[in-house]
Protein backbone atom coordinates (compact mmCIF):
# COMPACT_ATOMS: atom_id res chain seq x y z
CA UNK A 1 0.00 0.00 0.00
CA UNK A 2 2.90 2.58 1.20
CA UNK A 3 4.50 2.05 -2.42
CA UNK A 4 1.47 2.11 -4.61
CA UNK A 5 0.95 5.72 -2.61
CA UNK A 6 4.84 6.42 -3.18
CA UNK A 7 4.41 6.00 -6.91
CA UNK A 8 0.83 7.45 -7.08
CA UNK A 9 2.02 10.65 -5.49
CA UNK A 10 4.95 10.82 -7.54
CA UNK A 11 3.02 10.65 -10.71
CA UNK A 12 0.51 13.42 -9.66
CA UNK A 13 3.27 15.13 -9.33
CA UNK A 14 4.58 14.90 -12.67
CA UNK A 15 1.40 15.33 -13.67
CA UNK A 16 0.86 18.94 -12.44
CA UNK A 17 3.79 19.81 -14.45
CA UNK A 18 2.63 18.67 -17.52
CA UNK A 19 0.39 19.62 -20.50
CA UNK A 20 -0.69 18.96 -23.85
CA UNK A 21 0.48 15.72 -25.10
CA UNK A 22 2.68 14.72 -22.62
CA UNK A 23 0.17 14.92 -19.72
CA UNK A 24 -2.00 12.14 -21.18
CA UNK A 25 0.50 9.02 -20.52
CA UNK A 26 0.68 9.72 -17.06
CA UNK A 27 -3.01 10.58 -16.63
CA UNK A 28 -3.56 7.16 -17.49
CA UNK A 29 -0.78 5.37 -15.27
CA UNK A 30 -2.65 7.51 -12.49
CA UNK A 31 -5.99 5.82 -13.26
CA UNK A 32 -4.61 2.54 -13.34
CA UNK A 33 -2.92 3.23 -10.03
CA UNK A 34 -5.48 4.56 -8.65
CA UNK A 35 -7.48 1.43 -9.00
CA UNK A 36 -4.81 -0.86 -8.00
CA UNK A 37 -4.77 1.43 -4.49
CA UNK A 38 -8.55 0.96 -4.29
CA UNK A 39 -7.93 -2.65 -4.70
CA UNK A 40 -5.04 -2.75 -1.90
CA UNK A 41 -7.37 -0.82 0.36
CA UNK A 42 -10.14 -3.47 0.00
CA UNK A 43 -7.42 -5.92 0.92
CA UNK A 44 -6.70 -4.20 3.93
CA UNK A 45 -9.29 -3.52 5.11
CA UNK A 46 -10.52 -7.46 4.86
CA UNK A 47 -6.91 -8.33 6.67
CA UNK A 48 -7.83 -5.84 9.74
CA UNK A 49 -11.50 -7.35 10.12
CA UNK A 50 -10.13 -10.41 9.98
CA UNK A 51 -7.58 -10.25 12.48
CA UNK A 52 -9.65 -8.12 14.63
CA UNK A 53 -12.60 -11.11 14.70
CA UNK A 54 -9.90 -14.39 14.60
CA UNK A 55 -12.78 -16.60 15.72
CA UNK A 56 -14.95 -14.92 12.82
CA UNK A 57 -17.81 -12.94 13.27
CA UNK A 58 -21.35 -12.14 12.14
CA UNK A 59 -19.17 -9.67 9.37
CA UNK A 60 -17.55 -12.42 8.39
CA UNK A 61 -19.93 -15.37 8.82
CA UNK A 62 -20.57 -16.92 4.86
CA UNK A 63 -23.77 -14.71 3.44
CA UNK A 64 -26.28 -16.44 1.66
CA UNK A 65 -27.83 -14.96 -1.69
CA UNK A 66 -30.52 -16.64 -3.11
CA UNK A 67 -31.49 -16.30 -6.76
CA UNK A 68 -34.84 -16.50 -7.46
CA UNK A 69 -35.25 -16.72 -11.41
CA UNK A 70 -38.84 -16.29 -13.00
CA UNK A 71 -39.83 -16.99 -16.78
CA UNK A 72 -42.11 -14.73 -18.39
CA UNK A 73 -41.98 -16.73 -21.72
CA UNK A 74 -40.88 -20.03 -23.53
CA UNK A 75 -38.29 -20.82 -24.82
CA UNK A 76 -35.55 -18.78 -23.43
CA UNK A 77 -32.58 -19.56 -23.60
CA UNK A 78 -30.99 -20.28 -20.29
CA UNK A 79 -27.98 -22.18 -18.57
CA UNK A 80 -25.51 -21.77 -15.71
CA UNK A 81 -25.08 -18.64 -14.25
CA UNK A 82 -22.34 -16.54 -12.19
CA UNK A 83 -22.75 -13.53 -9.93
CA UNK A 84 -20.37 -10.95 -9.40
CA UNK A 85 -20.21 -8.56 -6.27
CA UNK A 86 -18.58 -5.06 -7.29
CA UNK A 87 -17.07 -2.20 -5.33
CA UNK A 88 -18.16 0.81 -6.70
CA UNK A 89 -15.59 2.91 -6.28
CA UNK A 90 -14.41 6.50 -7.39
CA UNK A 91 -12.12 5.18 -9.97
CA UNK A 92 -14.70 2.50 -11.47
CA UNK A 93 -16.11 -0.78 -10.18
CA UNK A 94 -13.69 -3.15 -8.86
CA UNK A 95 -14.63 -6.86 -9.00
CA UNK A 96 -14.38 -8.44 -5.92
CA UNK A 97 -16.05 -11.79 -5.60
CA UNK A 98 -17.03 -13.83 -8.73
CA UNK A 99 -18.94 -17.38 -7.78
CA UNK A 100 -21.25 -19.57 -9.50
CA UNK A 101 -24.84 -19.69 -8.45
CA UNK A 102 -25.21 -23.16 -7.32
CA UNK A 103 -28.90 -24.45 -6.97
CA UNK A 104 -30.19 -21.00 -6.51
CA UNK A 105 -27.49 -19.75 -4.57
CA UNK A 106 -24.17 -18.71 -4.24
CA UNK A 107 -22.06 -17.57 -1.17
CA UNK A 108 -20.37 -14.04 -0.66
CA UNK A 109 -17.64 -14.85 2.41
CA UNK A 110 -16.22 -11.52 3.04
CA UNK A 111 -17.67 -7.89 3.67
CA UNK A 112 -19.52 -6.07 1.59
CA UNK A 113 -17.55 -2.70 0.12
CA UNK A 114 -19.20 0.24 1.56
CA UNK A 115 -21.20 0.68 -2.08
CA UNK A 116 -21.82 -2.44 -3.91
CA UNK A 117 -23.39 -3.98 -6.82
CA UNK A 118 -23.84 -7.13 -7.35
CA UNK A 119 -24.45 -8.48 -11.14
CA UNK A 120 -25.45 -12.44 -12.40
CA UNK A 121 -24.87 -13.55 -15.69
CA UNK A 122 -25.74 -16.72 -17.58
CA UNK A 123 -22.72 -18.31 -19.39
CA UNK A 124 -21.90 -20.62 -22.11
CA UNK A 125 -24.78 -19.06 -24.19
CA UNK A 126 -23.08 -17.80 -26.98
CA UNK A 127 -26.05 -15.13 -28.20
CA UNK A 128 -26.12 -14.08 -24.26
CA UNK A 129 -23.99 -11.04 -24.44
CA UNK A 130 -25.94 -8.83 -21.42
CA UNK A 131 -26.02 -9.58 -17.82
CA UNK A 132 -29.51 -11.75 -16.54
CA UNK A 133 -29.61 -9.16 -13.53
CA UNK A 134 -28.09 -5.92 -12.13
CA UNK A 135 -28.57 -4.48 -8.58
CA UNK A 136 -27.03 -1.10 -9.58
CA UNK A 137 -25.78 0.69 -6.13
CA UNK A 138 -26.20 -0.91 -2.78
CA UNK A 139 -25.27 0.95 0.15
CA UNK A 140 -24.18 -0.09 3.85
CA UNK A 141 -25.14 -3.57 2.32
CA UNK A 142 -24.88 -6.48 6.13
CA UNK A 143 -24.41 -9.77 6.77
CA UNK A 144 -27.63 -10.77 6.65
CA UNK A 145 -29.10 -12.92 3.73
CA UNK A 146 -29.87 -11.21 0.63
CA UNK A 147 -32.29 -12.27 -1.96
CA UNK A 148 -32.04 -11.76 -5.57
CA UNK A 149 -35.20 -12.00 -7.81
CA UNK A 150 -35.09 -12.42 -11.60
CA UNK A 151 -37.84 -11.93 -14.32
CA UNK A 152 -36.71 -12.98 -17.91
CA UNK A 153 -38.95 -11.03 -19.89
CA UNK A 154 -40.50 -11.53 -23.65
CA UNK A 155 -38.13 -10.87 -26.80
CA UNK A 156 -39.09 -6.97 -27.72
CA UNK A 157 -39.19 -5.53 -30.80
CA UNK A 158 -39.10 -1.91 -32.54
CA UNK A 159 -39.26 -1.59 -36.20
CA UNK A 160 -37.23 0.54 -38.37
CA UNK A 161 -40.90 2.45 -39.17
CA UNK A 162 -41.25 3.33 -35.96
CA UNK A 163 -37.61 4.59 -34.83
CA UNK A 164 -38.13 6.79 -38.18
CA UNK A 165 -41.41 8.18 -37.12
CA UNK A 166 -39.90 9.54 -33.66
CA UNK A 167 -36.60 10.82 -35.35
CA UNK A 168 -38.83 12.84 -38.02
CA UNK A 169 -40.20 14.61 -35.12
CA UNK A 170 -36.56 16.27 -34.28
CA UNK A 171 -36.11 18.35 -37.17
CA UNK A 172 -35.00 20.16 -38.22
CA UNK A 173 -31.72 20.42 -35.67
CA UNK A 174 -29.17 23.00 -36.21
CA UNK A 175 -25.80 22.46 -36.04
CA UNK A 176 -23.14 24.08 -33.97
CA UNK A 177 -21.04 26.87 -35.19
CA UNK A 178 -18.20 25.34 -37.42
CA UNK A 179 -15.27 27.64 -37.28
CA UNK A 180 -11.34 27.56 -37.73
CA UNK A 181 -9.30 29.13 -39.77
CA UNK A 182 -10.61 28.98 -42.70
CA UNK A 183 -13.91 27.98 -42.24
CA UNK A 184 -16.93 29.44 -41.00
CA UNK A 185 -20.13 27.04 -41.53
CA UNK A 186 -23.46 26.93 -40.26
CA UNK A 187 -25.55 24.12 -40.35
CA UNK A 188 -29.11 22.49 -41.05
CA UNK A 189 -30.51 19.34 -40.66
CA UNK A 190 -33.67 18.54 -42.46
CA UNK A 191 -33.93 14.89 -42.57
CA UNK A 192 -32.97 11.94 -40.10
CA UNK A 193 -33.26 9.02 -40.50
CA UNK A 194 -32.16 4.93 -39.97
CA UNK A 195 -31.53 1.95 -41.89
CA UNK A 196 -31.49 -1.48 -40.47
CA UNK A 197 -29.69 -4.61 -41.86
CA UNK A 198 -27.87 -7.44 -39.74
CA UNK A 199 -25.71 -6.32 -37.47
CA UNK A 200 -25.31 -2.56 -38.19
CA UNK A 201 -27.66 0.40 -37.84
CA UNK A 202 -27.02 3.16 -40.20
CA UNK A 203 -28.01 6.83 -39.37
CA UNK A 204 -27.92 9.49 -42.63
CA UNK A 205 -28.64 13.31 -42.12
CA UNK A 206 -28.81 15.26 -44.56
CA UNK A 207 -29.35 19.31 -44.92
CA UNK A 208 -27.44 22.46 -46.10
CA UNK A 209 -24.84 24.60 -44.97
CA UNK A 210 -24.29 27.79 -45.61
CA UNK A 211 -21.08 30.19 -44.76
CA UNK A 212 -17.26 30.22 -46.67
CA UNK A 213 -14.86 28.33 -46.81
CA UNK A 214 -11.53 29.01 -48.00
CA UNK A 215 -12.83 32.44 -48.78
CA UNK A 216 -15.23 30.82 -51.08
CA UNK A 217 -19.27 31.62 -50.49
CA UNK A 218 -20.92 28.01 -49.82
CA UNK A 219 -24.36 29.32 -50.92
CA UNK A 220 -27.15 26.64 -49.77
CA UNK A 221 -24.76 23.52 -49.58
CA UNK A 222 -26.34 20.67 -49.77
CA UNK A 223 -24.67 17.79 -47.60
CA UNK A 224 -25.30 14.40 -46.74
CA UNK A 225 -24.01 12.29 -43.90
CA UNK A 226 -23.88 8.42 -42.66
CA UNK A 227 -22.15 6.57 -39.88
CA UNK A 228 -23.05 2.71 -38.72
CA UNK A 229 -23.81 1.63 -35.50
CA UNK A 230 -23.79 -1.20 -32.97
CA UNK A 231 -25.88 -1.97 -30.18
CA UNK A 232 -24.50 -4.00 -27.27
CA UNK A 233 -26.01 -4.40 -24.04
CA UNK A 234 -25.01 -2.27 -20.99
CA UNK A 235 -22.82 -4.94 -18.31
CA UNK A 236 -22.26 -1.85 -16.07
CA UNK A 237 -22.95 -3.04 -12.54
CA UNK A 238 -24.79 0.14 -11.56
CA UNK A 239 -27.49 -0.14 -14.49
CA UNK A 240 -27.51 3.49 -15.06
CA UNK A 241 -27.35 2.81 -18.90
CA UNK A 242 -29.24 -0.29 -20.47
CA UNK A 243 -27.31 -0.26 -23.80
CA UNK A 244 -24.03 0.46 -25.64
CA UNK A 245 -24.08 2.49 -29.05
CA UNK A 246 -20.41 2.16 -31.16
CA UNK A 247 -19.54 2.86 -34.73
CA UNK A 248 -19.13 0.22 -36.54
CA UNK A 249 -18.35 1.40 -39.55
CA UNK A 250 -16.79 5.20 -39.70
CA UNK A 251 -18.58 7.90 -40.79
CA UNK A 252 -18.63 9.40 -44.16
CA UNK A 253 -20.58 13.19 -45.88
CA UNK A 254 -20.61 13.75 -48.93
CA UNK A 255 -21.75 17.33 -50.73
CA UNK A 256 -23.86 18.12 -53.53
CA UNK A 257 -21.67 20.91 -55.13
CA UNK A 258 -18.29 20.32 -56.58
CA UNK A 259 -15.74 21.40 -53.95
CA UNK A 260 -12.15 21.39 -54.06
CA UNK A 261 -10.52 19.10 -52.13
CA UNK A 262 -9.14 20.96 -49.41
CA UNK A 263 -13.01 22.71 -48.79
CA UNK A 264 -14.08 19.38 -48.79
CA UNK A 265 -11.94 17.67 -46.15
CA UNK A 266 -12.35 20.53 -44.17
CA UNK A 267 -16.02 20.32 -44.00
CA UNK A 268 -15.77 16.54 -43.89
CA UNK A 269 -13.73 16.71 -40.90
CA UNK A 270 -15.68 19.69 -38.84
CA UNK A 271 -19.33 18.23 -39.82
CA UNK A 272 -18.41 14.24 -39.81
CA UNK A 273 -17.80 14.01 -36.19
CA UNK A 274 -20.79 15.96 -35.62
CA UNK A 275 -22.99 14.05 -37.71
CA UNK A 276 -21.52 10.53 -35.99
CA UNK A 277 -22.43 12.07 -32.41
CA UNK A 278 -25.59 12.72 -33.45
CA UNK A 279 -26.00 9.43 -34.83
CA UNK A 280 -24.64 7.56 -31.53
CA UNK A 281 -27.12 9.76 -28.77
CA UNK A 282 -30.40 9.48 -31.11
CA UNK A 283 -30.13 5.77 -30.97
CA UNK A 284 -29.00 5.43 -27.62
CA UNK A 285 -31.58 8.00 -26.34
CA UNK A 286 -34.26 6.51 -28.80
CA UNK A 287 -33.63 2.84 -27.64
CA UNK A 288 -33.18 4.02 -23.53
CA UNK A 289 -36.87 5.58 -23.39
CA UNK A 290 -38.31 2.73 -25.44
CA UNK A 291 -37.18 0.05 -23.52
CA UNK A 292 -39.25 0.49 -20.36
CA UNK A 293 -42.64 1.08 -22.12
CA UNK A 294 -42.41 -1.90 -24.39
CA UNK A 295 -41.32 -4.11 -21.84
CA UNK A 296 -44.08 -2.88 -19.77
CA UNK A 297 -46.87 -3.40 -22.82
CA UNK A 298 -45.44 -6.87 -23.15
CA UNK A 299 -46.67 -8.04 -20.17
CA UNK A 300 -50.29 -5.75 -20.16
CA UNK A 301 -48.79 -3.76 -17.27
CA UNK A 302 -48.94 0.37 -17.41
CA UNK A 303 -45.43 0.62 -15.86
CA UNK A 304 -42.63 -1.42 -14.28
CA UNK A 305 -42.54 -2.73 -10.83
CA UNK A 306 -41.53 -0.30 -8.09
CA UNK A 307 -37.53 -0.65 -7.02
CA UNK A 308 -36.78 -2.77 -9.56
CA UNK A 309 -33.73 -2.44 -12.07
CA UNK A 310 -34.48 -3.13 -15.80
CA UNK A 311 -31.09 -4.78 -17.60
CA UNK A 312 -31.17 -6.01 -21.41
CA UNK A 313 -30.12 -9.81 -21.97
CA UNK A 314 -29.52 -9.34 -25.62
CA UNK A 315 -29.87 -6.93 -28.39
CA UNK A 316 -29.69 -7.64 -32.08
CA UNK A 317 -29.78 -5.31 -35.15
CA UNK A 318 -32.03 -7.46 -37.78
CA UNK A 319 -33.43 -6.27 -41.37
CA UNK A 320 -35.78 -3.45 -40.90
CA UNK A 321 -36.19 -4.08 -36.95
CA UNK A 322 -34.32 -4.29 -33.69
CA UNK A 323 -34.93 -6.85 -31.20
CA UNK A 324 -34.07 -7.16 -27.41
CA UNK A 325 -34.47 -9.16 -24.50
CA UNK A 326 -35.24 -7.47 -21.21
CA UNK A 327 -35.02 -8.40 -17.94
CA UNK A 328 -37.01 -7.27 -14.63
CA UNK A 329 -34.44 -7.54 -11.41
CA UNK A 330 -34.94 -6.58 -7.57
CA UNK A 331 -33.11 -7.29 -4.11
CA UNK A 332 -35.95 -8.34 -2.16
CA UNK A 333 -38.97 -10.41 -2.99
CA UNK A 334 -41.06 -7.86 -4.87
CA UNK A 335 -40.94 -9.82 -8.55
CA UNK A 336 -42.52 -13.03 -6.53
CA UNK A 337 -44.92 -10.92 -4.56
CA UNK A 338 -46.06 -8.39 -6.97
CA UNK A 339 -49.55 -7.67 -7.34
CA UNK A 340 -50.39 -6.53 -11.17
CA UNK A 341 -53.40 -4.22 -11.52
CA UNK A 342 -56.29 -5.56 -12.59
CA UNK A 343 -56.46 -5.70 -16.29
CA UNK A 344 -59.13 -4.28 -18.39
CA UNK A 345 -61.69 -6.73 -20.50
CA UNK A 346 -62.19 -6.22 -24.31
């Protein structure tokens, strides 16, 4: 511990004497130090308890967590699973326990980090790529028995119709300011819009711009720009996000005057970034707020359980559609207990 601070303190020193690209290197040997330290203090802490309570204690007595796994539909796929308890710390969460859930159960036999999360995951299901449950934070967590419950919800689906209807509703969106040197750009988008086929989600805008470039007047511009996308699920232990958005394949604009080349790149590379950004937070904000709803209409209920985290299974970007398997999760017994409204006749 002494020399992970020795080095750590050493670093931040070189740090604050650094800038531009220098200062990057050593930002990142900080993080990774400053990890390893929150490791070592977990350590530490876990030697003191223990040789404070030799004979072992109630803090230290093996806690039970059961997992309680409910199937809201057939045919899912299914098969061993592992759970993971997590200490969330300021520098990211640090795994601390990993054990297989064993009948229903697995064991945690040290104690819980001041904030926790706990996450289970099936494995050796190839097309399983998201976690089955996720607590997200858990403060002041005891040594009592915890209970985990588990709802495997129905395979969702939203159609590329539908993600198109909701983006038309954003335009048009202006651009930010593009300036350097020599350029200064404005610009408009008029139409959004995305394109689904295995694997990859495309996003094209299109618009104007209007402004110079290279002292030249860029009149009403036209433009035109696409970037693909992947969807993963979100394995963060906290569950503050649900999915992952990533390019997949880079992004490219093209313009509907003839341009030199150097006015071209440098439009390309002030509006391409833009136009990929754009791309990434529609479909991750798009995908976020549907989620909950249509999980909810699956099962005929007008909203989710109270306390309980929502996590996605699986995701997959099909022809004209995207598909996803949710799944309900709470610490506690209020999956096996709940109480649906009543539901309306036809």
């Amino acid at each position: 511990m002494a020399a992970l601070k020795t080095q750590f303190n050493a670093l931040v020193d070189q740090a604050n004497s650094l800038s531009g690209d220098a200062v990057w290197p050593v930002l990142a040997q900080l993080r990774d130090l400053s990890r390893q330290l929150d490791a070592a203090k977990l350590d530490l802490a876990h030697c003191i308890d223990t040789y404070n309570n030799p004979g072992g204690t109630s803090d230290f007595a093996p806690i039970p967590v059961t997992v309680h796994v409910i199937s809201a539909a057939a045919g899912l796929p299914t098969g061993p699973q592992e759970a993971t308890v997590w200490a969330l710390t300021d520098s990211g969460p640090q795994n601390v326990l990993a054990a297989p859930v064993d009948n229903g159960e697995f064991v945690v036999n040290q104690v819980f980090p001041p904030r926790t999360a706990i996450s289970v995951a099936t494995t050796g299901v190839v097309q399983l790529r998201g976690p089955d449950f996720r607590s997200g934070v858990l403060e002041d967590l005891t040594g009592n028995p915890l209970r985990i419950e588990i709802v495997l919800g129905p395979v969702i689906r939203i159609s590329q119709e539908e993600l198109n209807t909701v983006l038309a509703t954003l335009l048009p969106i202006a651009a930010p300011p593009m300036n350097e040197s020599m350029v200064q750009a404005n610009g408009t988008i008029t139409t959004l819009a995305v394109g689904l086929e295995p694997g990859v989600a495309t996003i094209t805008a299109s618009g104007s711009l209007s402004g110079s470039a290279y002292g030249i007047p860029l009149g009403d511009l036209g433009f035109s720009g696409s970037v693909g996308l992947a969807v993963t699920p979100s394995v963060a232990p906290d569950a503050q996000d649900l999915v992952e958005v990533t390019t997949a394949t880079p992004v490219a604009v093209e313009f509907s005057g003839s341009l030199i080349a150097a006015v071209a790149n440098s439009l390309s590379g002030l509006f391409g970034p833009f136009v990929e950004n754009l791309g990434m937070t529609q479909l991750l904000t798009r995908l976020t707020q549907w989620l909950p709803g249509a999980i909810s209409q699956s099962l005929l209920l007008a909203g989710l359980p109270k306390d309980c985290t929502l996590s996605v299974r699986d995701v997959s970007i099909e022809h004209g559609a995207i598909s996803a398997q949710p799944v309900l999760g709470c610490v506690g017994n209020a999956l096996s207990t709940f109480d649906p409204p009543a539901i309306p006749y036809e």
